[in-house]
ModelCIF file with pLDDT and N, C-alpha, C, O atoms, coordinates in Angstrom:
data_MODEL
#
_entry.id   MODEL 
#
_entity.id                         1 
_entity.type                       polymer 
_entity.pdbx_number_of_molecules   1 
#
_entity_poly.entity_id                      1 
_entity_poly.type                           'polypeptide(L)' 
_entity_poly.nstd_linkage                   no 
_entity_poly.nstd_monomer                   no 
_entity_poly.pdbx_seq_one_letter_code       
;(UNK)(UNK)(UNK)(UNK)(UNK)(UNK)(UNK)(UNK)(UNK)(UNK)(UNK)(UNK)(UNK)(UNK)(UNK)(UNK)
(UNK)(UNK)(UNK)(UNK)(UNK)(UNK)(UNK)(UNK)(UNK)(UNK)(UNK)(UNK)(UNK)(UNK)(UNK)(UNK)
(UNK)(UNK)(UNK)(UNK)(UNK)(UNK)(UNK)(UNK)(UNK)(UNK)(UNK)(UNK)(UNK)(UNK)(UNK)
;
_entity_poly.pdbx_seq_one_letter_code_can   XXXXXXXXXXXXXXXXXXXXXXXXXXXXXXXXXXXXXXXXXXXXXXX 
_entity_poly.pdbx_strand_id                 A 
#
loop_
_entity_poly_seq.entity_id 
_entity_poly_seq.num 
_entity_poly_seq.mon_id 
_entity_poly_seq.hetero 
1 1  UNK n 
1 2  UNK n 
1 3  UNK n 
1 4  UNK n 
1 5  UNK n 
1 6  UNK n 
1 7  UNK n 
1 8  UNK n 
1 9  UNK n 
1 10 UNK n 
1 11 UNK n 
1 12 UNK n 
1 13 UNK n 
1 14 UNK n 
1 15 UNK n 
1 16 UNK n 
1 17 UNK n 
1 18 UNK n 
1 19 UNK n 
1 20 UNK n 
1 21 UNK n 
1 22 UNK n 
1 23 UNK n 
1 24 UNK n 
1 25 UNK n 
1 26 UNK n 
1 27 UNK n 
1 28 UNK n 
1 29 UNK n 
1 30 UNK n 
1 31 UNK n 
1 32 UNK n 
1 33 UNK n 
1 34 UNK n 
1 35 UNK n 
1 36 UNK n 
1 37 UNK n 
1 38 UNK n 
1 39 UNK n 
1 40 UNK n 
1 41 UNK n 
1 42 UNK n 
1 43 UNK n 
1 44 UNK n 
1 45 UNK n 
1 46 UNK n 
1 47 UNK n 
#
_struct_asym.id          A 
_struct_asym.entity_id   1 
#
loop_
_ma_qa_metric.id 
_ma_qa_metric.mode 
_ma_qa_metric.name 
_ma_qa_metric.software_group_id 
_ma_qa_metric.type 
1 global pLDDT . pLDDT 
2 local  pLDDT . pLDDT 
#
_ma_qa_metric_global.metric_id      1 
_ma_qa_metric_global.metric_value   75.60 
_ma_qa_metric_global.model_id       1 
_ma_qa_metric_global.ordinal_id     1 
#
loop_
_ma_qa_metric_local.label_asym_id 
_ma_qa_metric_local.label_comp_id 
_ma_qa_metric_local.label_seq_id 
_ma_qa_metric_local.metric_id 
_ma_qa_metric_local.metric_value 
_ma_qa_metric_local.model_id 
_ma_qa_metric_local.ordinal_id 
A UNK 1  2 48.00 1 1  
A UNK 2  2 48.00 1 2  
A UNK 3  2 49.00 1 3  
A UNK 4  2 53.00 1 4  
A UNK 5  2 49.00 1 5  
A UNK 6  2 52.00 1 6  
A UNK 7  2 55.00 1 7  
A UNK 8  2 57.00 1 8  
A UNK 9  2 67.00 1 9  
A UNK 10 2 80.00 1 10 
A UNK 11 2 71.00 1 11 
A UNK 12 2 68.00 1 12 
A UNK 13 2 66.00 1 13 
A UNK 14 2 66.00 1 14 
A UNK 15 2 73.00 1 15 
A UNK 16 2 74.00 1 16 
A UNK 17 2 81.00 1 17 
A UNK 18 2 78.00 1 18 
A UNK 19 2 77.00 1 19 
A UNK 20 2 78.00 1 20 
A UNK 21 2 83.00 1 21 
A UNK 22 2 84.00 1 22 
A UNK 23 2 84.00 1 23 
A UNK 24 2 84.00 1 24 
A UNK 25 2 80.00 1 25 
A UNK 26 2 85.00 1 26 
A UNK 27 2 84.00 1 27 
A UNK 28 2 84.00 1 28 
A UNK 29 2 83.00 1 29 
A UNK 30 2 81.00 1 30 
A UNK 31 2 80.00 1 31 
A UNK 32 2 79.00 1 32 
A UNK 33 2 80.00 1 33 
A UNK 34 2 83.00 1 34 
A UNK 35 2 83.00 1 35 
A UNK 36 2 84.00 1 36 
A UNK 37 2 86.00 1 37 
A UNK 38 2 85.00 1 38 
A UNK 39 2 81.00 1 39 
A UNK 40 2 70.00 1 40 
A UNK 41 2 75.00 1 41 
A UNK 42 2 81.00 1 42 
A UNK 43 2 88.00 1 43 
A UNK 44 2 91.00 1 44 
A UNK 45 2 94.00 1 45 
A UNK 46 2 96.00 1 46 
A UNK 47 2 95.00 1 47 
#
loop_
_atom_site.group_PDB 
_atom_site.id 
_atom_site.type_symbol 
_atom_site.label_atom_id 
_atom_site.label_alt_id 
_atom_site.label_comp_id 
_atom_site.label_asym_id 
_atom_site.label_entity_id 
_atom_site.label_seq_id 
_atom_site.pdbx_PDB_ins_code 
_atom_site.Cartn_x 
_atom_site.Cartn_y 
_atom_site.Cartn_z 
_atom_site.occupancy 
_atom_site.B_iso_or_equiv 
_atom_site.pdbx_formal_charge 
_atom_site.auth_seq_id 
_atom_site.auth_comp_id 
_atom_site.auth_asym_id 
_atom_site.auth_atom_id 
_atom_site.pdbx_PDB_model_num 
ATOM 1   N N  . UNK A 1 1  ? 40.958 64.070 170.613 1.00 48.00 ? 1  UNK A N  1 
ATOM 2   C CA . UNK A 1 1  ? 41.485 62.711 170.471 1.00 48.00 ? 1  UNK A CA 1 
ATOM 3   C C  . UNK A 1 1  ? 40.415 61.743 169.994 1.00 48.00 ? 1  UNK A C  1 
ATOM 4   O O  . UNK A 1 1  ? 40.620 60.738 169.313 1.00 48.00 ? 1  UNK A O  1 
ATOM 5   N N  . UNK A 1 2  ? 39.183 62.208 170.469 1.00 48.00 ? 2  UNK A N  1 
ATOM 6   C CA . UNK A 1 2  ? 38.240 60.988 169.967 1.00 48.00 ? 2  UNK A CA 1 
ATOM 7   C C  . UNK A 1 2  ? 37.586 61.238 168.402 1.00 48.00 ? 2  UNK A C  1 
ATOM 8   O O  . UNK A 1 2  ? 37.208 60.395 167.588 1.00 48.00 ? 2  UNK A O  1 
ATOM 9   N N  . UNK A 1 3  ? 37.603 62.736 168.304 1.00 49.00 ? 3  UNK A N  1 
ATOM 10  C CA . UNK A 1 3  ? 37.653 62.955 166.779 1.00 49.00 ? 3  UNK A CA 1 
ATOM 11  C C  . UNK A 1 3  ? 38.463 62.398 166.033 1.00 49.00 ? 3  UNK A C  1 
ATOM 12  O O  . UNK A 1 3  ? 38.075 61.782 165.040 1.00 49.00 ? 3  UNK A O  1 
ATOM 13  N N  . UNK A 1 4  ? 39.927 62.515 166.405 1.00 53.00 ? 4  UNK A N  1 
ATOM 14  C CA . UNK A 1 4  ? 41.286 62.384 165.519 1.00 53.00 ? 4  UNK A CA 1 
ATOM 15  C C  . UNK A 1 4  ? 40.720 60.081 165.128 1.00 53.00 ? 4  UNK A C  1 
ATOM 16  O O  . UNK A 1 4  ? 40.691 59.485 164.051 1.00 53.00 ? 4  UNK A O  1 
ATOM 17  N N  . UNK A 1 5  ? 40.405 59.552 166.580 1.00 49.00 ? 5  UNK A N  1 
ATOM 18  C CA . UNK A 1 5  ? 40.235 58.163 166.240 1.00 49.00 ? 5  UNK A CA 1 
ATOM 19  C C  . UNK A 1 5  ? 39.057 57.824 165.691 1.00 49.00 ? 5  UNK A C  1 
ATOM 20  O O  . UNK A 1 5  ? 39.012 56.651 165.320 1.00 49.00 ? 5  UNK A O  1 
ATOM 21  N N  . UNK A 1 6  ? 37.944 58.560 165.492 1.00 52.00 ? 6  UNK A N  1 
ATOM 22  C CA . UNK A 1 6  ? 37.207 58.624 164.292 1.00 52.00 ? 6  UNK A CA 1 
ATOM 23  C C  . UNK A 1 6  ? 37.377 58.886 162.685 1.00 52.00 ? 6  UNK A C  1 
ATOM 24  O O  . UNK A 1 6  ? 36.733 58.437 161.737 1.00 52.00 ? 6  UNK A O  1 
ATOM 25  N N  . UNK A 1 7  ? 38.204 59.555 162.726 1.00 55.00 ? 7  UNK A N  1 
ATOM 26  C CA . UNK A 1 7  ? 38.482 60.072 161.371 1.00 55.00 ? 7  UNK A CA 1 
ATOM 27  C C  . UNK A 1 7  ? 38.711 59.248 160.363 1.00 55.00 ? 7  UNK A C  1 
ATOM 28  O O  . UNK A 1 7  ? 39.633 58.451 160.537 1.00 55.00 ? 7  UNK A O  1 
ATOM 29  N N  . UNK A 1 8  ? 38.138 59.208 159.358 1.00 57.00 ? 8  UNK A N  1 
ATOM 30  C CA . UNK A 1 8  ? 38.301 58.002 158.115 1.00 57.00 ? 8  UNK A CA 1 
ATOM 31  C C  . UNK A 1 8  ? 39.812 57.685 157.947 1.00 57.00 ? 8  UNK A C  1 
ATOM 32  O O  . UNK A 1 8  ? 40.699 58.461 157.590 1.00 57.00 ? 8  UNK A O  1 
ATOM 33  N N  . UNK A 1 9  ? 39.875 56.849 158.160 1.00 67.00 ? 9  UNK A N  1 
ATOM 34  C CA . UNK A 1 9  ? 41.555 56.001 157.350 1.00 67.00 ? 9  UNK A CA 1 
ATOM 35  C C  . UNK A 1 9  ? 41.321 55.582 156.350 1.00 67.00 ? 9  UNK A C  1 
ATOM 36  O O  . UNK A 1 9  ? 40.205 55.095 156.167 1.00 67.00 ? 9  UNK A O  1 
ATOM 37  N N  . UNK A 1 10 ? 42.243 55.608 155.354 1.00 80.00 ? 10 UNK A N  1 
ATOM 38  C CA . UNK A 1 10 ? 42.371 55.029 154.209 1.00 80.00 ? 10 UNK A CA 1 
ATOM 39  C C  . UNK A 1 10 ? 43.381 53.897 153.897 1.00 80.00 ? 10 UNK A C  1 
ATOM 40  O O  . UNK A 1 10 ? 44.154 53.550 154.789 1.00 80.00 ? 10 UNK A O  1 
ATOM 41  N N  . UNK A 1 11 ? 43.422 53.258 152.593 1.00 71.00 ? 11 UNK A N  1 
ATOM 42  C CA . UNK A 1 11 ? 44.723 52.396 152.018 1.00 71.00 ? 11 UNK A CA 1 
ATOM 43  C C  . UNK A 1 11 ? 44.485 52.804 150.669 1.00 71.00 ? 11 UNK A C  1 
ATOM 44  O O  . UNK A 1 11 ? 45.434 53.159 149.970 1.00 71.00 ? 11 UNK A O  1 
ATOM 45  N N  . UNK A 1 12 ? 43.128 52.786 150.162 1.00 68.00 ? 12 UNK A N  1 
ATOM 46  C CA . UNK A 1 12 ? 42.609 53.301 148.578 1.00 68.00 ? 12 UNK A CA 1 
ATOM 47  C C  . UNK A 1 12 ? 41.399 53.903 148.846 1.00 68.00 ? 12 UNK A C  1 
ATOM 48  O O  . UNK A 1 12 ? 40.401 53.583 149.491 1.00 68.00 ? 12 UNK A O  1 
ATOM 49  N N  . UNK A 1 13 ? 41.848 55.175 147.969 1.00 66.00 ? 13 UNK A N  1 
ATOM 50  C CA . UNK A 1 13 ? 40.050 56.488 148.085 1.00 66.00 ? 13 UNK A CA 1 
ATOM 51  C C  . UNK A 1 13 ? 39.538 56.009 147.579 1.00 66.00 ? 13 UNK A C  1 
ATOM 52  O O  . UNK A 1 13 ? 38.534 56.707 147.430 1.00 66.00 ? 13 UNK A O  1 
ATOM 53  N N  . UNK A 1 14 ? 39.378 54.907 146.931 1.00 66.00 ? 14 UNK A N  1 
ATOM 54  C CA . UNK A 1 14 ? 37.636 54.429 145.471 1.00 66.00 ? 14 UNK A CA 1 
ATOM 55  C C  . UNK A 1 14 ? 37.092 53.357 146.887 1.00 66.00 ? 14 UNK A C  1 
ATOM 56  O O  . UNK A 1 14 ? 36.239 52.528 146.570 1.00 66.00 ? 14 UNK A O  1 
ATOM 57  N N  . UNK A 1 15 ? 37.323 53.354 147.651 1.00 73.00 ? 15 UNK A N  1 
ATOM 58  C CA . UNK A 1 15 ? 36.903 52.352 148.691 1.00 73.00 ? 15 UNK A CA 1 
ATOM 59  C C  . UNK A 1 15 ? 36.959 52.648 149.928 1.00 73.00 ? 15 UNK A C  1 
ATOM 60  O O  . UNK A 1 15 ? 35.925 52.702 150.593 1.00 73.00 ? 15 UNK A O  1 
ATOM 61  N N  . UNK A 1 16 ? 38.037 52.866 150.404 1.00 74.00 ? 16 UNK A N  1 
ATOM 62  C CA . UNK A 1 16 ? 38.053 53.296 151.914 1.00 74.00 ? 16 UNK A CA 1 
ATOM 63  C C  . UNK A 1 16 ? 37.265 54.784 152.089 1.00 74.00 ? 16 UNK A C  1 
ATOM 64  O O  . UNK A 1 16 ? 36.897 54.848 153.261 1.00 74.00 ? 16 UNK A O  1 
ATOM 65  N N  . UNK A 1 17 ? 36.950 55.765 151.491 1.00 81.00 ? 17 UNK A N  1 
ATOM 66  C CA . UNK A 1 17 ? 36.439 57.606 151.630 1.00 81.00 ? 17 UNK A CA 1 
ATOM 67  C C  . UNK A 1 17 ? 35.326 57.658 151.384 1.00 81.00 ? 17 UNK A C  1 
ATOM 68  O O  . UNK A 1 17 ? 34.958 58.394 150.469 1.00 81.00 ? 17 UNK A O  1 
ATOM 69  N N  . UNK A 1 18 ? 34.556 57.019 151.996 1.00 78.00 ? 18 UNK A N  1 
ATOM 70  C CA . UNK A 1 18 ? 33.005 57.057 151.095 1.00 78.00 ? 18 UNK A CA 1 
ATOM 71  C C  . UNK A 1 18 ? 32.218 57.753 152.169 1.00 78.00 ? 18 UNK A C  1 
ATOM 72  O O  . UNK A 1 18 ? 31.014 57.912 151.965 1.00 78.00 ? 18 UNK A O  1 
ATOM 73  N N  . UNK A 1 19 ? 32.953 58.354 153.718 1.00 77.00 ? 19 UNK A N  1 
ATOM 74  C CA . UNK A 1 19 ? 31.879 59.476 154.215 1.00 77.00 ? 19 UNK A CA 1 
ATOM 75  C C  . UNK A 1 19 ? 32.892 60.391 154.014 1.00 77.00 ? 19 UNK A C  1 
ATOM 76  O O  . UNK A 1 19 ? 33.001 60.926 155.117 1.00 77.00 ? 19 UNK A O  1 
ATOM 77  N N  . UNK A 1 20 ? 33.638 60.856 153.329 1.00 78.00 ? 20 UNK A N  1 
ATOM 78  C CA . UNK A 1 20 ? 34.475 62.498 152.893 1.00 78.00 ? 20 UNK A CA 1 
ATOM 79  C C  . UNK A 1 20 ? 33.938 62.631 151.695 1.00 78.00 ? 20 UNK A C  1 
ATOM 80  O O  . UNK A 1 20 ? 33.802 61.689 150.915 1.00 78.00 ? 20 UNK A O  1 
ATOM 81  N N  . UNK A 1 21 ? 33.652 63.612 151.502 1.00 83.00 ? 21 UNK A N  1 
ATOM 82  C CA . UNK A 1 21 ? 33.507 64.561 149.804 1.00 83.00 ? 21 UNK A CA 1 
ATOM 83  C C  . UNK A 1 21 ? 34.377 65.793 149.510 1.00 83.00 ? 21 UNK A C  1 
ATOM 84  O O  . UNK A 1 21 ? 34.716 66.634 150.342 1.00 83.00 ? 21 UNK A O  1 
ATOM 85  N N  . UNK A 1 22 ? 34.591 65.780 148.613 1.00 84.00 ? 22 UNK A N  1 
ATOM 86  C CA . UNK A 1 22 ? 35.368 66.737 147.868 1.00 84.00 ? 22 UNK A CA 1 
ATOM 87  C C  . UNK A 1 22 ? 34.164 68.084 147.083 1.00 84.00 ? 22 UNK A C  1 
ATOM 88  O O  . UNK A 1 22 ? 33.057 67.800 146.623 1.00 84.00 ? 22 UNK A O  1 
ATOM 89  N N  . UNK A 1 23 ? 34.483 68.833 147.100 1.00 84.00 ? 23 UNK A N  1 
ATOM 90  C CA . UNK A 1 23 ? 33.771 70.241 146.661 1.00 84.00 ? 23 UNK A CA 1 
ATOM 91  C C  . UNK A 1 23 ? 34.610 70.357 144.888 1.00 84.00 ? 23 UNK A C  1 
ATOM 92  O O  . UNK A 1 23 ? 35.823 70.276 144.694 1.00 84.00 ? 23 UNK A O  1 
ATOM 93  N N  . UNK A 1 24 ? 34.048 70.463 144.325 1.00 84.00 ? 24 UNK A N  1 
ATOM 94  C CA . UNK A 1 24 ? 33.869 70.476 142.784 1.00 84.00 ? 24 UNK A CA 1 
ATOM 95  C C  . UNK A 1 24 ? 35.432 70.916 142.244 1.00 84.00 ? 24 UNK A C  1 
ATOM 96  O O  . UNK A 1 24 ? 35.952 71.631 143.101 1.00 84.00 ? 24 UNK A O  1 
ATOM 97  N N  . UNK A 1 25 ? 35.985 70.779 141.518 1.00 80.00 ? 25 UNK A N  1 
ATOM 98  C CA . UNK A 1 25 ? 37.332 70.471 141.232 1.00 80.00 ? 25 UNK A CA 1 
ATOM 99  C C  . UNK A 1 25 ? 38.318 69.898 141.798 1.00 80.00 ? 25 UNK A C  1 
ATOM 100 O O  . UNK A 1 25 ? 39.323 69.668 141.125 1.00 80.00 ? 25 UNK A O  1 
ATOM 101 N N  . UNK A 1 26 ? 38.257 69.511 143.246 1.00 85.00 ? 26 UNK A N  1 
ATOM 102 C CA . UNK A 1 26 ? 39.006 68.670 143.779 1.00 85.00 ? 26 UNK A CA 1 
ATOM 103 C C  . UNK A 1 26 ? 38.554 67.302 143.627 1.00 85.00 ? 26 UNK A C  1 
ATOM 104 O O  . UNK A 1 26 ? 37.397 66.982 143.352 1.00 85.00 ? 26 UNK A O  1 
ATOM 105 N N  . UNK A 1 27 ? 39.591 66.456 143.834 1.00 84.00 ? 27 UNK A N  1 
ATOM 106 C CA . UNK A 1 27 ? 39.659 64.787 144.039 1.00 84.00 ? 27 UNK A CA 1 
ATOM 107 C C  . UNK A 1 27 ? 39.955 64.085 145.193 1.00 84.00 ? 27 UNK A C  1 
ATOM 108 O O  . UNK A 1 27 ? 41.016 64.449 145.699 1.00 84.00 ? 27 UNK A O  1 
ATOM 109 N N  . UNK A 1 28 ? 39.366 63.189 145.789 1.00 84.00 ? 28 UNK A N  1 
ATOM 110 C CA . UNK A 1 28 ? 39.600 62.471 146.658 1.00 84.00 ? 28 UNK A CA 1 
ATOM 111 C C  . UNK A 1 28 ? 40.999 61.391 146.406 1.00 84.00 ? 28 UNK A C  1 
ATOM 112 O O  . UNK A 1 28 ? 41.230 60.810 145.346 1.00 84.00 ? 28 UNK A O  1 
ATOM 113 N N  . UNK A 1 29 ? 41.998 61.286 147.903 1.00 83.00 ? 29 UNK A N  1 
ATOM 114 C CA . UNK A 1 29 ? 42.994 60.805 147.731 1.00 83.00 ? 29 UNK A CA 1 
ATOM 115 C C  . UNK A 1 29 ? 43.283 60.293 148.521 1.00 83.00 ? 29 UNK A C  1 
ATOM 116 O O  . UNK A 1 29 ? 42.421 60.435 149.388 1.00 83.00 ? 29 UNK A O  1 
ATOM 117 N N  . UNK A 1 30 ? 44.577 59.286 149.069 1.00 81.00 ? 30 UNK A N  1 
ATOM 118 C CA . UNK A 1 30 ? 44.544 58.758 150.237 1.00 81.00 ? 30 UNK A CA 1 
ATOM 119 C C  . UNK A 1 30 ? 46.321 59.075 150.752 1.00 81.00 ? 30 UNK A C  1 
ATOM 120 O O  . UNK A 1 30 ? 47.345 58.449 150.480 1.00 81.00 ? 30 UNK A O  1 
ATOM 121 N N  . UNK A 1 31 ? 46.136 60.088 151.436 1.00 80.00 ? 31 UNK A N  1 
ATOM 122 C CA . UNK A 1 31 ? 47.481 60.989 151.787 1.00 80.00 ? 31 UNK A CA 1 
ATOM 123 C C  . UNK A 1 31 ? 47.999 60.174 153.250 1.00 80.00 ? 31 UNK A C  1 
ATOM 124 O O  . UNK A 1 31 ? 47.425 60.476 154.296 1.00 80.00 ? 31 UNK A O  1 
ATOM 125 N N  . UNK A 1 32 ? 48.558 59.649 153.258 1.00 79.00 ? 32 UNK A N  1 
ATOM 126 C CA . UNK A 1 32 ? 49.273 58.989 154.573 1.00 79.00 ? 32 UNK A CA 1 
ATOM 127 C C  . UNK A 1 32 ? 47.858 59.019 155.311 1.00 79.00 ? 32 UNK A C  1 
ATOM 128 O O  . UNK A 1 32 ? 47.399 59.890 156.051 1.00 79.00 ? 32 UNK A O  1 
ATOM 129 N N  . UNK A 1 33 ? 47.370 57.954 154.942 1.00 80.00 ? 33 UNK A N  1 
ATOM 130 C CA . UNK A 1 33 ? 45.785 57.184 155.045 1.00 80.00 ? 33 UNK A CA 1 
ATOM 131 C C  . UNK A 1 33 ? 44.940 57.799 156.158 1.00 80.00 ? 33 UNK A C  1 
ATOM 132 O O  . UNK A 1 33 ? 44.278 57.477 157.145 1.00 80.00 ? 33 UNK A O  1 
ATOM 133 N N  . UNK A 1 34 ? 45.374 58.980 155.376 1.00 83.00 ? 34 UNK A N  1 
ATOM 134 C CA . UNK A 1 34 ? 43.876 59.634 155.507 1.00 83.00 ? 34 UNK A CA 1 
ATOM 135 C C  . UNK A 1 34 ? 43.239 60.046 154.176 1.00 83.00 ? 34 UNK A C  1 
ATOM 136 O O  . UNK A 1 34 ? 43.943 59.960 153.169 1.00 83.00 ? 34 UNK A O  1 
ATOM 137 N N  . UNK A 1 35 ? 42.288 60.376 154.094 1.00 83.00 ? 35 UNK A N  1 
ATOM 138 C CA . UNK A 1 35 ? 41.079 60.273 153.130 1.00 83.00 ? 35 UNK A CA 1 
ATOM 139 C C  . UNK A 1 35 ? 41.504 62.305 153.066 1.00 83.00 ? 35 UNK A C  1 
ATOM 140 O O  . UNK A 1 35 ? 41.293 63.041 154.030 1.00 83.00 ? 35 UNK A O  1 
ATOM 141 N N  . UNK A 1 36 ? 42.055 62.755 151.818 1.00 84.00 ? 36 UNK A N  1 
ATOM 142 C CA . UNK A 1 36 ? 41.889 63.591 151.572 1.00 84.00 ? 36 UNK A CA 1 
ATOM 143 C C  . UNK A 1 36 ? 41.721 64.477 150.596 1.00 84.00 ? 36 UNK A C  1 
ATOM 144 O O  . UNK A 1 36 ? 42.363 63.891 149.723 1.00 84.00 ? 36 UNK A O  1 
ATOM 145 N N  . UNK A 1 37 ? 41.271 65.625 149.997 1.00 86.00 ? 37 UNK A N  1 
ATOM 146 C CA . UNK A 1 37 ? 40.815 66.502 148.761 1.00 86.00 ? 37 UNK A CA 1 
ATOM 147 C C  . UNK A 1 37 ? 42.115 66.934 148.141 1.00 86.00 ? 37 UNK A C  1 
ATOM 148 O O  . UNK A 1 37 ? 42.894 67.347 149.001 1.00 86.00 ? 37 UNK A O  1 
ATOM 149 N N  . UNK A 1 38 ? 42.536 66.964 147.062 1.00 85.00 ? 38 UNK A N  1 
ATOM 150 C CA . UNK A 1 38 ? 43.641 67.356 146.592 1.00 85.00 ? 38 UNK A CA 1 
ATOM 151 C C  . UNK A 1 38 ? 42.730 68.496 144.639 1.00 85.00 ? 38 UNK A C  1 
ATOM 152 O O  . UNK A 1 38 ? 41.725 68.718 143.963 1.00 85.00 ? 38 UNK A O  1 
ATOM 153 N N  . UNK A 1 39 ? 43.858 68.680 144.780 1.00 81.00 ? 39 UNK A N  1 
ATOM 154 C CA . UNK A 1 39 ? 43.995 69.781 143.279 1.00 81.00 ? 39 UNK A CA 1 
ATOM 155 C C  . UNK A 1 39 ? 45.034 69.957 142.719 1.00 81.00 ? 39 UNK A C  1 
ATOM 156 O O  . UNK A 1 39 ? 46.086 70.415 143.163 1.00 81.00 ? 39 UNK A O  1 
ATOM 157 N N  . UNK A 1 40 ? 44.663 69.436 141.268 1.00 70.00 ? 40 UNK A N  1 
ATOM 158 C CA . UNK A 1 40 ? 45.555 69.018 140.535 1.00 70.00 ? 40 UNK A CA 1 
ATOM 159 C C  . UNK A 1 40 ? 46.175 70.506 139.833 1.00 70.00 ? 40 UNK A C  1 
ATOM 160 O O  . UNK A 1 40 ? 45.457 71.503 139.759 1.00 70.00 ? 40 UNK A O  1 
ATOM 161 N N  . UNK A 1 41 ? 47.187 70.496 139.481 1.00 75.00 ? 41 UNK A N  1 
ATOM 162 C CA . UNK A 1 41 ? 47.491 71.480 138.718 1.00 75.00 ? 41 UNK A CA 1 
ATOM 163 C C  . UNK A 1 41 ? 48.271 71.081 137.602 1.00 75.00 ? 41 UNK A C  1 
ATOM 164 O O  . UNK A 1 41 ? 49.336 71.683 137.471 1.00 75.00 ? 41 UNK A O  1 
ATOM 165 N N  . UNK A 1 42 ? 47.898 69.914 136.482 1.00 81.00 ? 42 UNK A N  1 
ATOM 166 C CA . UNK A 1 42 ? 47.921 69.415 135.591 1.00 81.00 ? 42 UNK A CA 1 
ATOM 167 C C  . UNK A 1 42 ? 49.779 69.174 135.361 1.00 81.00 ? 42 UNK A C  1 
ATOM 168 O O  . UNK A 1 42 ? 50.121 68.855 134.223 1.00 81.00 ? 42 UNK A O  1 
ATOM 169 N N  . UNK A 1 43 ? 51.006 69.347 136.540 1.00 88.00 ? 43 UNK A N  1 
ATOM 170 C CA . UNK A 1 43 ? 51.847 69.047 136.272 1.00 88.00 ? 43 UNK A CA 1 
ATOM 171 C C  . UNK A 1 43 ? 52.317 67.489 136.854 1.00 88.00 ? 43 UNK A C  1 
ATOM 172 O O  . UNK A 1 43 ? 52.097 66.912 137.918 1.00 88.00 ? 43 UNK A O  1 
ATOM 173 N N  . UNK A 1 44 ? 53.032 67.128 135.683 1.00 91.00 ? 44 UNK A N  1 
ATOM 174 C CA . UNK A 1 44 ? 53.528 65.979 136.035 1.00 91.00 ? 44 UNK A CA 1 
ATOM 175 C C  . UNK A 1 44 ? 55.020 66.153 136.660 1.00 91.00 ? 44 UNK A C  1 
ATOM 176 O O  . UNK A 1 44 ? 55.832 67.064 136.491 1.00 91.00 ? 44 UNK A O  1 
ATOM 177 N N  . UNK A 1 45 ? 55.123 64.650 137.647 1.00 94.00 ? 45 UNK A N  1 
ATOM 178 C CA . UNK A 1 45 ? 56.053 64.420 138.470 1.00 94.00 ? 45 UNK A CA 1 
ATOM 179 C C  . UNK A 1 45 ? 56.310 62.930 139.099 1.00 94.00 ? 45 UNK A C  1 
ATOM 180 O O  . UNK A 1 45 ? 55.552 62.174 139.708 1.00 94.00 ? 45 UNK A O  1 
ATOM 181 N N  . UNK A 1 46 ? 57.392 62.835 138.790 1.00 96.00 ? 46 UNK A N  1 
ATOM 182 C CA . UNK A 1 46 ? 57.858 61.428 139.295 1.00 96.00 ? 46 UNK A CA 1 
ATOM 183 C C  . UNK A 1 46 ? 58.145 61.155 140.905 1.00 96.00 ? 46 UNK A C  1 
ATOM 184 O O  . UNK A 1 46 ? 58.055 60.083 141.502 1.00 96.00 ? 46 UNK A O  1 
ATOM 185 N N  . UNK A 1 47 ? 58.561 62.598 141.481 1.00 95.00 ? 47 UNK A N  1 
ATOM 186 C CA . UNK A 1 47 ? 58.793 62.278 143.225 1.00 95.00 ? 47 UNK A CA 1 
ATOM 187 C C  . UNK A 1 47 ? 58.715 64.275 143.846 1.00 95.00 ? 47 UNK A C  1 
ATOM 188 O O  . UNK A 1 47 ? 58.836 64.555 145.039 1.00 95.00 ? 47 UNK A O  1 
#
């Protein structure tokens, strides 16, 4: 529990994620504000 209320929150990754890193082809994102690594797989999508 005291981890979980540490854990970076987000609203925007170019600002709020700046102690998470991402490992080399992933991107930083802000997934139901949390600060997290995602991978793209170059398809597009509206929902």
């Amino acid at each position: 529990l005291i981890g979980y209320a540490w854990s970076e929150s987000c609203t925007n990754s170019a600002t709020d994620c700046t102690h998470t890193s991402c490992t080399d082809g992933w991107e930083m994102h802000c997934v139901d504000a949390v600060c997290t690594c995602t991978q793209s797989n170059n398809m597009k999508c509206t929902t």
